[in-house]
C-alpha atoms as a PDB file:
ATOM      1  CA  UNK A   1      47.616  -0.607-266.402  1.00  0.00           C
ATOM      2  CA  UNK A   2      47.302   3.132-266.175  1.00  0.00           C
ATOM      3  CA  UNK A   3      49.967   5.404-267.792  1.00  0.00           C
ATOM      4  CA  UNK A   4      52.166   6.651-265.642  1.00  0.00           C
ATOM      5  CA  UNK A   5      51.643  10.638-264.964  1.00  0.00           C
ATOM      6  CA  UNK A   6      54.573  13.500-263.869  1.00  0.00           C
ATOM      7  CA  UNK A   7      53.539  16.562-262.188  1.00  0.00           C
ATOM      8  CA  UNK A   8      53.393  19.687-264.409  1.00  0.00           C
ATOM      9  CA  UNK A   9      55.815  21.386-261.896  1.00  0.00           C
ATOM     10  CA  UNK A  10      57.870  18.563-260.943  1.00  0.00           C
ATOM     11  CA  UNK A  11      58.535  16.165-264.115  1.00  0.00           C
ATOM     12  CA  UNK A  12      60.900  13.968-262.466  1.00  0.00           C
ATOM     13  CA  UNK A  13      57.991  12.712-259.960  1.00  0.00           C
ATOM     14  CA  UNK A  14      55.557  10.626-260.523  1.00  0.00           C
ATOM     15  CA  UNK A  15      51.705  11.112-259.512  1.00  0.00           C
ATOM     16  CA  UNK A  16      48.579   9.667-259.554  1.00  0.00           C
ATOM     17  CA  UNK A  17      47.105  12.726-258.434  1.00  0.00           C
ATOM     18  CA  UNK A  18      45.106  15.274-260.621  1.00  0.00           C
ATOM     19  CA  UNK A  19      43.899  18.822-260.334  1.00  0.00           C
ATOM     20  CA  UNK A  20      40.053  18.399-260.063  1.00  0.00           C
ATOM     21  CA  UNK A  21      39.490  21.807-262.230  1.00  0.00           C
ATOM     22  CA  UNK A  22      42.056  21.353-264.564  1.00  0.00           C
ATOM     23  CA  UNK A  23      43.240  18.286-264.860  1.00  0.00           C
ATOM     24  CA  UNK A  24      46.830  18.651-264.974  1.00  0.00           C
ATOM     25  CA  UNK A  25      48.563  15.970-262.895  1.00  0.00           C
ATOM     26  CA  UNK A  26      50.272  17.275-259.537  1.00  0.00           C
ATOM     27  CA  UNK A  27      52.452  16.059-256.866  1.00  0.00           C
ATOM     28  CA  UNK A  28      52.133  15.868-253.357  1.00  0.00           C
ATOM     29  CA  UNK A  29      54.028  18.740-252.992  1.00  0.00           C
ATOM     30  CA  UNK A  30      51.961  20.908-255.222  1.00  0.00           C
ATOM     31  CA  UNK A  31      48.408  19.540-254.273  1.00  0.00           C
ATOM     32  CA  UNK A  32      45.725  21.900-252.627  1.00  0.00           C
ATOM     33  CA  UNK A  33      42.791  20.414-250.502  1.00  0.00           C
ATOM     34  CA  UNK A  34      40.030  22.228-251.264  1.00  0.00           C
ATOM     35  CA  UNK A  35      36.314  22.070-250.213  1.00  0.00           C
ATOM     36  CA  UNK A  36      35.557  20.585-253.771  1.00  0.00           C
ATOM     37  CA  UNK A  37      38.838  18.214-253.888  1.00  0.00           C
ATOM     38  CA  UNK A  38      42.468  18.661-254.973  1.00  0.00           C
ATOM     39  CA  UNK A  39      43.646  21.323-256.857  1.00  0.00           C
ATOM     40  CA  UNK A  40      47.321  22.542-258.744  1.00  0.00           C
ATOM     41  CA  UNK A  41      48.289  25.798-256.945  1.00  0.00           C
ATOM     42  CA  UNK A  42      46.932  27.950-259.411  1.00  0.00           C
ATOM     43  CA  UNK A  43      43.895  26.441-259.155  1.00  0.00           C
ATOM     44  CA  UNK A  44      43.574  26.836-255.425  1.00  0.00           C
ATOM     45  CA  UNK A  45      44.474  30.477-255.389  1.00  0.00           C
ATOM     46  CA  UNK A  46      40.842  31.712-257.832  1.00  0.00           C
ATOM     47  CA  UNK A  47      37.849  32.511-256.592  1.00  0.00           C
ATOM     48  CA  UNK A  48      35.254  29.679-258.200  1.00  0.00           C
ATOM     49  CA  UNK A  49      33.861  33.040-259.797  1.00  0.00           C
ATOM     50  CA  UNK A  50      37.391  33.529-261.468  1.00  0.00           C
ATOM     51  CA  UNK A  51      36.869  30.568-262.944  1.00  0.00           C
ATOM     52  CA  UNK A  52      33.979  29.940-264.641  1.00  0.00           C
ATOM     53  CA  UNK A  53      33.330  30.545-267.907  1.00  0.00           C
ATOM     54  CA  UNK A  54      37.314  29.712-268.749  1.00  0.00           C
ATOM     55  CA  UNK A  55      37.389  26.995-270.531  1.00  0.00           C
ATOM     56  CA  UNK A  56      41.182  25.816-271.956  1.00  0.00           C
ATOM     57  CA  UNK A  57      41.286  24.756-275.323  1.00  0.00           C
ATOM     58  CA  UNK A  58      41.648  20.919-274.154  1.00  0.00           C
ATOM     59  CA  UNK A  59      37.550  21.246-272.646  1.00  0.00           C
ATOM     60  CA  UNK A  60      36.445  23.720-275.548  1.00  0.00           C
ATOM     61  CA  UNK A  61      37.946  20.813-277.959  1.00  0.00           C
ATOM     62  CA  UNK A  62      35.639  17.896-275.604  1.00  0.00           C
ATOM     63  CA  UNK A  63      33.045  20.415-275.397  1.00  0.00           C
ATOM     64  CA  UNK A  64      32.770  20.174-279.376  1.00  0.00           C
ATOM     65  CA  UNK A  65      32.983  16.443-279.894  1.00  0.00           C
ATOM     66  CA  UNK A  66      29.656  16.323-277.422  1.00  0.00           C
ATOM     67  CA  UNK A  67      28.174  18.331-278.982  1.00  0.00           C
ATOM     68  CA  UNK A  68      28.763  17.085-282.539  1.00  0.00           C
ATOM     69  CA  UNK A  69      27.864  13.550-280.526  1.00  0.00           C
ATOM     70  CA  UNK A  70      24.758  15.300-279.378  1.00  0.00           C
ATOM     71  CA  UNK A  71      23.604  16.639-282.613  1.00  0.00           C
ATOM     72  CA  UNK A  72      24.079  13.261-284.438  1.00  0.00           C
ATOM     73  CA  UNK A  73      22.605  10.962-281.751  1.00  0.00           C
ATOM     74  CA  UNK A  74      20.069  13.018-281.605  1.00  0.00           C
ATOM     75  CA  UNK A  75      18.531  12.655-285.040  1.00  0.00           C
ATOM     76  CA  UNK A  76      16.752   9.373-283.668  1.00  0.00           C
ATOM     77  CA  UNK A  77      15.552  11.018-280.070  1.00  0.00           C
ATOM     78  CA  UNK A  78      14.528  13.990-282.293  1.00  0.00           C
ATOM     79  CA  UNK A  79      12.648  11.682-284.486  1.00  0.00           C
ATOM     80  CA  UNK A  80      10.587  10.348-281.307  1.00  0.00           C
ATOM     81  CA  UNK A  81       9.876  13.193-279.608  1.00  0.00           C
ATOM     82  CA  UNK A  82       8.317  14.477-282.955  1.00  0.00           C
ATOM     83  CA  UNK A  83       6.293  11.567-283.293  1.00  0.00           C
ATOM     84  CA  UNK A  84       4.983  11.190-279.812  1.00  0.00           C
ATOM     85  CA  UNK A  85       1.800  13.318-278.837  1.00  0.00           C
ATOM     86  CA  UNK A  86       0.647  15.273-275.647  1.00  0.00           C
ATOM     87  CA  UNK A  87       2.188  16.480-272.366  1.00  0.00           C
ATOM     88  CA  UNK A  88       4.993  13.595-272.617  1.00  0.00           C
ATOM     89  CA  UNK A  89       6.443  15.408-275.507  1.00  0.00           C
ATOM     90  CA  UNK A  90       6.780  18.394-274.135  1.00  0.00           C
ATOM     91  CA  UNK A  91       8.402  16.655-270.927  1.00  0.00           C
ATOM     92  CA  UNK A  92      10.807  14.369-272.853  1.00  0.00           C
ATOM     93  CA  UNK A  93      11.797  17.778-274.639  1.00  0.00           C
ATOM     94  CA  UNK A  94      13.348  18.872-271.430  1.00  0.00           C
ATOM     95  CA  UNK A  95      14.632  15.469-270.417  1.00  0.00           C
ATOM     96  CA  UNK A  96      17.144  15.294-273.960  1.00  0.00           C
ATOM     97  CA  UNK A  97      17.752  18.923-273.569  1.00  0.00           C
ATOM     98  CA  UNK A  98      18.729  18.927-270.115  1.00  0.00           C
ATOM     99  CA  UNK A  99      21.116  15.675-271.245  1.00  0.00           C
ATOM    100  CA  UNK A 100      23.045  17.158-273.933  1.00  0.00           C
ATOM    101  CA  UNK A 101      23.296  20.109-272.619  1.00  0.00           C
ATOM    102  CA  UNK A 102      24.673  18.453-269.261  1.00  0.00           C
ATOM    103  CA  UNK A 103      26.748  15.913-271.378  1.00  0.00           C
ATOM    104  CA  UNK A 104      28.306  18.816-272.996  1.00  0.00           C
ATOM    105  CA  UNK A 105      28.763  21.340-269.406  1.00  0.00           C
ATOM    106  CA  UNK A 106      30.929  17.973-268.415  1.00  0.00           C
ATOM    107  CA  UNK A 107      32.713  17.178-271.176  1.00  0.00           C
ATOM    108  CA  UNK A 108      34.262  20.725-270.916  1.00  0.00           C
ATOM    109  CA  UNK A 109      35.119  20.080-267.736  1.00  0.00           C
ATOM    110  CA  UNK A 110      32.419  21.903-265.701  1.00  0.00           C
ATOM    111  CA  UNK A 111      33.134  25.372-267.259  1.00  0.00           C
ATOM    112  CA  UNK A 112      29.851  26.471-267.600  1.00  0.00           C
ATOM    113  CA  UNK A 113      29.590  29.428-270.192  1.00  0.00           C
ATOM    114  CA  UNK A 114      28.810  30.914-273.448  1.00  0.00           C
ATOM    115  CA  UNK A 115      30.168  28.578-275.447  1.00  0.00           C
ATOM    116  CA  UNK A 116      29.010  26.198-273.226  1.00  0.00           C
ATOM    117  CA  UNK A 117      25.683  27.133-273.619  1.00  0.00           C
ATOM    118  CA  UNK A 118      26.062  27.990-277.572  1.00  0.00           C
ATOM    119  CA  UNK A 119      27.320  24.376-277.973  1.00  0.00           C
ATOM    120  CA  UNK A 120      24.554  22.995-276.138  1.00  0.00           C
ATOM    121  CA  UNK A 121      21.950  24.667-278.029  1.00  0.00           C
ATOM    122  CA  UNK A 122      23.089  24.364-281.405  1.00  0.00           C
ATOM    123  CA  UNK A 123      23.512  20.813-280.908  1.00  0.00           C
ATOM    124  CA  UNK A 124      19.923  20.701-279.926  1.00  0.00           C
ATOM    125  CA  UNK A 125      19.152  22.731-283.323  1.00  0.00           C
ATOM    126  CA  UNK A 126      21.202  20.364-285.386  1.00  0.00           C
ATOM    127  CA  UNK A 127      19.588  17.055-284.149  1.00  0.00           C
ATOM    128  CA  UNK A 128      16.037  18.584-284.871  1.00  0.00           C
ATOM    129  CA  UNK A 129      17.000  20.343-288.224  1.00  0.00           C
ATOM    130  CA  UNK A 130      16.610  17.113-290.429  1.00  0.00           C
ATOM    131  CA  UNK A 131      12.456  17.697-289.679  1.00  0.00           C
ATOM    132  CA  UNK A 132      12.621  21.448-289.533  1.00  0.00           C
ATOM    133  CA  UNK A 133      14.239  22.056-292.748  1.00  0.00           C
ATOM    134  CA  UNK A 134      12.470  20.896-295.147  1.00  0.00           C
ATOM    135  CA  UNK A 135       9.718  22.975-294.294  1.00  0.00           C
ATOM    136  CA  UNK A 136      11.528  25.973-294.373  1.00  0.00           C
ATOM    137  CA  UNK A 137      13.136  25.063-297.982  1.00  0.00           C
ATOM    138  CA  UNK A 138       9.504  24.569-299.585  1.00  0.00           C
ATOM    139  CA  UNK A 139       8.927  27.770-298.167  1.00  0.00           C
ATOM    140  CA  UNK A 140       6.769  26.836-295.172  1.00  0.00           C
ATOM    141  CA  UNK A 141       6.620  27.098-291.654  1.00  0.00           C
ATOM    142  CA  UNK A 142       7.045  23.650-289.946  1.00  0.00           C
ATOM    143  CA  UNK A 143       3.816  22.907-287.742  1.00  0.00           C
ATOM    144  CA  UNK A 144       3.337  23.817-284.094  1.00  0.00           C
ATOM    145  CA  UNK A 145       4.015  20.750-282.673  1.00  0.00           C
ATOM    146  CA  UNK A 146       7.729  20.293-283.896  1.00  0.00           C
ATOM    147  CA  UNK A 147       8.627  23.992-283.124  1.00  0.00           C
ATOM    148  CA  UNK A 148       7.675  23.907-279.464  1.00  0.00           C
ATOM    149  CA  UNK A 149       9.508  20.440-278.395  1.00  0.00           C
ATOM    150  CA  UNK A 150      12.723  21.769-280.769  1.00  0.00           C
ATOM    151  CA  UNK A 151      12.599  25.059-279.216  1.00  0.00           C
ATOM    152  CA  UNK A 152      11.688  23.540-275.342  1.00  0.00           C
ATOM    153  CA  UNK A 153      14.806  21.401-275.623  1.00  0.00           C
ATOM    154  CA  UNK A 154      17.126  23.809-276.935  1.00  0.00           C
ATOM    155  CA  UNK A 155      16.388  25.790-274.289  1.00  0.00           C
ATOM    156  CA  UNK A 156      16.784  23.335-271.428  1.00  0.00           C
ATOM    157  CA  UNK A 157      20.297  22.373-273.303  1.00  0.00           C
ATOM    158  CA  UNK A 158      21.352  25.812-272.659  1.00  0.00           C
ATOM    159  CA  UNK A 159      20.491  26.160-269.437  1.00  0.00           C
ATOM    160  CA  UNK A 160      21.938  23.163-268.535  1.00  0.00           C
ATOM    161  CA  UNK A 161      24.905  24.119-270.737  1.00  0.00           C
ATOM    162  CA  UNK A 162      25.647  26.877-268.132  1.00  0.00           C
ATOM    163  CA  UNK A 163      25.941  24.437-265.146  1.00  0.00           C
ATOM    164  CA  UNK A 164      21.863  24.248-264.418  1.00  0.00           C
ATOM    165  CA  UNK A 165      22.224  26.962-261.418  1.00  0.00           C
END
């Protein structure tokens, strides 16, 4: 059974009713229809420009455990994509990018930013490090064909990072 929630404004009621943006719960009294679902009255009152790129600490905090998910699950799919040859490299480069970098844009809440973006890619980096960096160490550069996929998906994770638009 679910816990049960009080409205930020109102703790004496109870709710099952949350702000879609922030996630605080809310009341009927307090509730906002809006054309992308209920929202606390602070909420309601921004422009959607207003509010992008504010993350709370709460999504910064998610944001960072996805992306320390992403860069550690992502030893093995880093591994693969390495390993694999031609044009379906290159496209499954995009395909993990565009998933951590999305898995991290939602953990945060949708608050496509920055850090957003910063988390996205250096979770990318991470995950492909393990095969970059020994090259670099002994003082060579790693070949071609692990620098484009690495550098391919980092760059989809960003962009979907900052909300893919």
């Amino acid at each position: 059974m679910a816990e049960t929630m009080h409205c930020y404004r109102h703790p004496k009621r109870e709710t099952r009713v949350s702000c879609a943006s922030c996630g605080r719960p809310i009341c009927t009294e307090c509730m906002r229809p809006t054309h992308v679902g209920i929202k606390c009255p602070e909420d309601a009152k921004l422009p959607r420009s207003a509010r992008t790129d504010a993350m709370k600490p709460s999504q910064v905090a998610m944001s960072l455990l996805a992306g320390l998910g992403v860069a550690l699950l992502g030893v093995p799919v880093a591994y693969v994509l390495l390993n694999l040859a031609g044009l379906l490299t290159f496209i499954l480069a995009v395909a993990a990018g565009y998933g951590a970098g999305t898995l991290v844009y939602r953990a945060g809440g949708r608050n496509g930013g920055p850090l957003a973006v910063g988390i996205s890619a250096f979770a990318v980096l991470i995950a492909f490090s393990p095969f970059l960096v020994p090259w670099l160490l002994a003082g060579a550069s790693p070949p071609i064909w692990q620098v484009i996929p690495t550098l391919i998906a980092t760059v989809a994770a960003g962009f979907a990072g900052r909300g893919g638009y």
